[in-house]
Protein backbone atom coordinates (compact mmCIF):
# COMPACT_ATOMS: atom_id res chain seq x y z
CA UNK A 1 7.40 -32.32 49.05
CA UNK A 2 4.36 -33.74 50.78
CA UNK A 3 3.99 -33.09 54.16
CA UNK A 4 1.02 -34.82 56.86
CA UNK A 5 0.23 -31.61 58.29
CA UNK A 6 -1.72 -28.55 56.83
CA UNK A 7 0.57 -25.23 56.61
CA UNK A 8 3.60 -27.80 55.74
CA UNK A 9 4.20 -29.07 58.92
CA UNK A 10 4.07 -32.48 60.12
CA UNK A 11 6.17 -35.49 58.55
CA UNK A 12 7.61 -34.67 55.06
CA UNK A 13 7.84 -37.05 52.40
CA UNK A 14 10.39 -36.07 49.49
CA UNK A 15 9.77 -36.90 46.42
CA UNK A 16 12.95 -36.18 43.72
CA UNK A 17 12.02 -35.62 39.92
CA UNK A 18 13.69 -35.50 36.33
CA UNK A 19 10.85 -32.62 35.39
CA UNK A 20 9.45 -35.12 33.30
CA UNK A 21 5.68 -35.61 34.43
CA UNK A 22 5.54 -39.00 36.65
CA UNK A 23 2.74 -40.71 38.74
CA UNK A 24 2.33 -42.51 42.17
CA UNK A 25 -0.38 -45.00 42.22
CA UNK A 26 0.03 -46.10 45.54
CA UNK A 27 1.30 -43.93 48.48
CA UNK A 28 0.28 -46.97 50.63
CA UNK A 29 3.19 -48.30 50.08
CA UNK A 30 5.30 -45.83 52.01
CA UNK A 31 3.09 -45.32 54.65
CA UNK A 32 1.37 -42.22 53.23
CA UNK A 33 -1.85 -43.35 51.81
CA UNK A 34 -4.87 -40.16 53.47
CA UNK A 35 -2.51 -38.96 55.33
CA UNK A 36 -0.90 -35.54 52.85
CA UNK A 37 -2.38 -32.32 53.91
CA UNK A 38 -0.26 -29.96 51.90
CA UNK A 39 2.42 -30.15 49.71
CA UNK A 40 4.88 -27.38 47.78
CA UNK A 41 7.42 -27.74 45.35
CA UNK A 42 11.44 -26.71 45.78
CA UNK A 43 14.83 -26.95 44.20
CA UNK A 44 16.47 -30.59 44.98
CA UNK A 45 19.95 -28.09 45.32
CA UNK A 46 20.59 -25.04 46.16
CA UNK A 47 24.09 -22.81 46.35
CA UNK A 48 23.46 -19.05 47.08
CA UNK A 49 22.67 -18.46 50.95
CA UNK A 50 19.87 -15.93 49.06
CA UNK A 51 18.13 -19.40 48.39
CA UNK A 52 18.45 -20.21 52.27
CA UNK A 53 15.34 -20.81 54.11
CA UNK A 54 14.88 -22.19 57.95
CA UNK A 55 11.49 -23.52 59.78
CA UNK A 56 11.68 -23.56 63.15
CA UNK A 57 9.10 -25.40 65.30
CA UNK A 58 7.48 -25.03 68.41
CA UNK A 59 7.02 -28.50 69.35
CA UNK A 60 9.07 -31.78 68.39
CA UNK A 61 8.37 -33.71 64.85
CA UNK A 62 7.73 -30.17 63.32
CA UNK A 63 4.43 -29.43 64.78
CA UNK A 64 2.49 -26.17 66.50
CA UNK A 65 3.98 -22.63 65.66
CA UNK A 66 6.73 -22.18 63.00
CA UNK A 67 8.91 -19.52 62.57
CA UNK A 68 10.76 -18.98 58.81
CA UNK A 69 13.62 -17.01 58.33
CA UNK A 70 15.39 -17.02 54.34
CA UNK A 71 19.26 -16.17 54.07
CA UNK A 72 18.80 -12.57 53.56
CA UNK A 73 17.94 -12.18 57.54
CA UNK A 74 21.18 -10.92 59.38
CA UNK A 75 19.78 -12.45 62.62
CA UNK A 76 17.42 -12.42 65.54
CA UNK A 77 19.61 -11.39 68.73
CA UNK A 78 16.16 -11.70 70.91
CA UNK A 79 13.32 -14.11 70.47
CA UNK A 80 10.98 -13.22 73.99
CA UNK A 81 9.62 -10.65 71.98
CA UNK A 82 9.01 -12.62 68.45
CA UNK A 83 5.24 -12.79 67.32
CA UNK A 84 4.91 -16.18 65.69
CA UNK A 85 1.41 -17.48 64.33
CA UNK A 86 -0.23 -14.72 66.05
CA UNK A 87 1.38 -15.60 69.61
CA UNK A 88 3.77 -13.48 71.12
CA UNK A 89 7.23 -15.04 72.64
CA UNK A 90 9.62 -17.42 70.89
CA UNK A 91 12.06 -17.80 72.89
CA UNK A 92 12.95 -20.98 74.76
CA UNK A 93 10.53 -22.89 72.82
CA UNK A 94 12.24 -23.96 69.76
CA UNK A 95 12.08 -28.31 69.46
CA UNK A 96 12.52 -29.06 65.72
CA UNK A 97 14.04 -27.85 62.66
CA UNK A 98 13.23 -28.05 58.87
CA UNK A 99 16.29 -26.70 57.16
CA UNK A 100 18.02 -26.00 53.44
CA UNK A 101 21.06 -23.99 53.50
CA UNK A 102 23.90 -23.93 51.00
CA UNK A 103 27.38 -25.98 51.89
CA UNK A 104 29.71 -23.52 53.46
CA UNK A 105 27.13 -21.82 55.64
CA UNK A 106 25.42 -23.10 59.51
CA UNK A 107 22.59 -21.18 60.58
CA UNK A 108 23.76 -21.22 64.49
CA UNK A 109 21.29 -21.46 67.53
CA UNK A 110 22.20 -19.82 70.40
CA UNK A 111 20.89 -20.82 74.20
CA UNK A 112 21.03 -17.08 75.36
CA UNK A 113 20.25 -13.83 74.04
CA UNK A 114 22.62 -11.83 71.88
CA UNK A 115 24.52 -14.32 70.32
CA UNK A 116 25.78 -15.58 73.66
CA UNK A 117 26.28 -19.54 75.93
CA UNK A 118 25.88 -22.64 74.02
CA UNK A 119 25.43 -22.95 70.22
CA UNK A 120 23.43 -26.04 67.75
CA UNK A 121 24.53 -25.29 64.17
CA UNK A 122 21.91 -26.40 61.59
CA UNK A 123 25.07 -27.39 58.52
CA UNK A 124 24.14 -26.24 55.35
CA UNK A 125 24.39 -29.16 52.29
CA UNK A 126 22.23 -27.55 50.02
CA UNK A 127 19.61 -30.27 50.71
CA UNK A 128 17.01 -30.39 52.86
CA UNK A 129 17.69 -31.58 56.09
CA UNK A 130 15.43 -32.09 59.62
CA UNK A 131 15.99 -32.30 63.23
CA UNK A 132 12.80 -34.02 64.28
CA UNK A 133 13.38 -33.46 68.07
CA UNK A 134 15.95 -31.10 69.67
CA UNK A 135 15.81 -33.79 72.78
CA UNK A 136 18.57 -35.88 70.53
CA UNK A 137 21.35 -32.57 70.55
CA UNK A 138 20.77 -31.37 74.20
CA UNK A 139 18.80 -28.35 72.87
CA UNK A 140 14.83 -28.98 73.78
CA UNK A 141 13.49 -25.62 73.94
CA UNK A 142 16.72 -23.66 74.94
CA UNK A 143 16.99 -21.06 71.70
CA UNK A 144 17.54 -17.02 72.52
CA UNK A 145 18.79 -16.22 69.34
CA UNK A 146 20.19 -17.28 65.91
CA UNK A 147 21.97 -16.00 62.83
CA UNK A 148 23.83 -17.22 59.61
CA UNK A 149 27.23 -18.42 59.98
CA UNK A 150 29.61 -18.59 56.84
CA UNK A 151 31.89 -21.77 57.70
């Protein structure tokens, strides 16, 4: 995964291998020529909510602070009182979402505290999948708290 941003953040370009070693002479091409900043390496699939991880961004198109929560996390009832990136207070502020959860499993957003009023569920494929602006679900800046679902 390449991403435009340092710290992963930013646009993310996916790039699927064989494990064979391959090449990319050009990232022009797609639009990405000087523009990676970081990049990290992941499973294409995963299947075990262990594997689960979940970026959630302070600002739309996955920019500014970023909370990460994995599938072992039973959930976060509160997020006023989250320290994220050194800042204290999460909650309301959530715009975008960088996800990869098994099939079978949602990590659910909630609009109030305590599991409580209105719910987004992020659907698990076992791919990695993006909401680039919360605006698009009727959810801009409007998550309390959150937790793993099993479907």
């Amino acid at each position: 995964m390449l991403f435009e941003d340092k710290q992963y953040k930013g646009r993310l370009l996916k790039l699927n291998g064989t494990g064979a070693l391959h090449s990319i002479p050009n990232l022009n091409s797609n639009g990405w020529n000087d523009r990676v900043s970081s990049s990290r390496f992941s499973p294409v699939l995963i299947t075990q909510l262990s594997q689960a991880w979940v970026k959630l961004f302070d600002d739309n198109t996955f920019k500014d602070r970023r909370l990460t929560l994995n599938g072992s996390l039973a959930g976060i009832s509160n997020y006023k009182n989250l320290t994220v990136e050194g800042q204290r207070g999460f909650g309301d502020k959530v715009s975008s979402a960088r996800y990869m959860i098994p099939a079978g499993y949602v990590y659910r957003l909630y609009e109030h505290d305590s599991y409580k009023g209105k719910t987004l569920d992020l659907v698990g494929t076992g791919r990695i999948e993006e909401i680039a602006d919360f605006r698009s679900a009727g959810f801009n800046d409007k998550v309390s708290s959150s937790k793993f679902v099993q479907r």
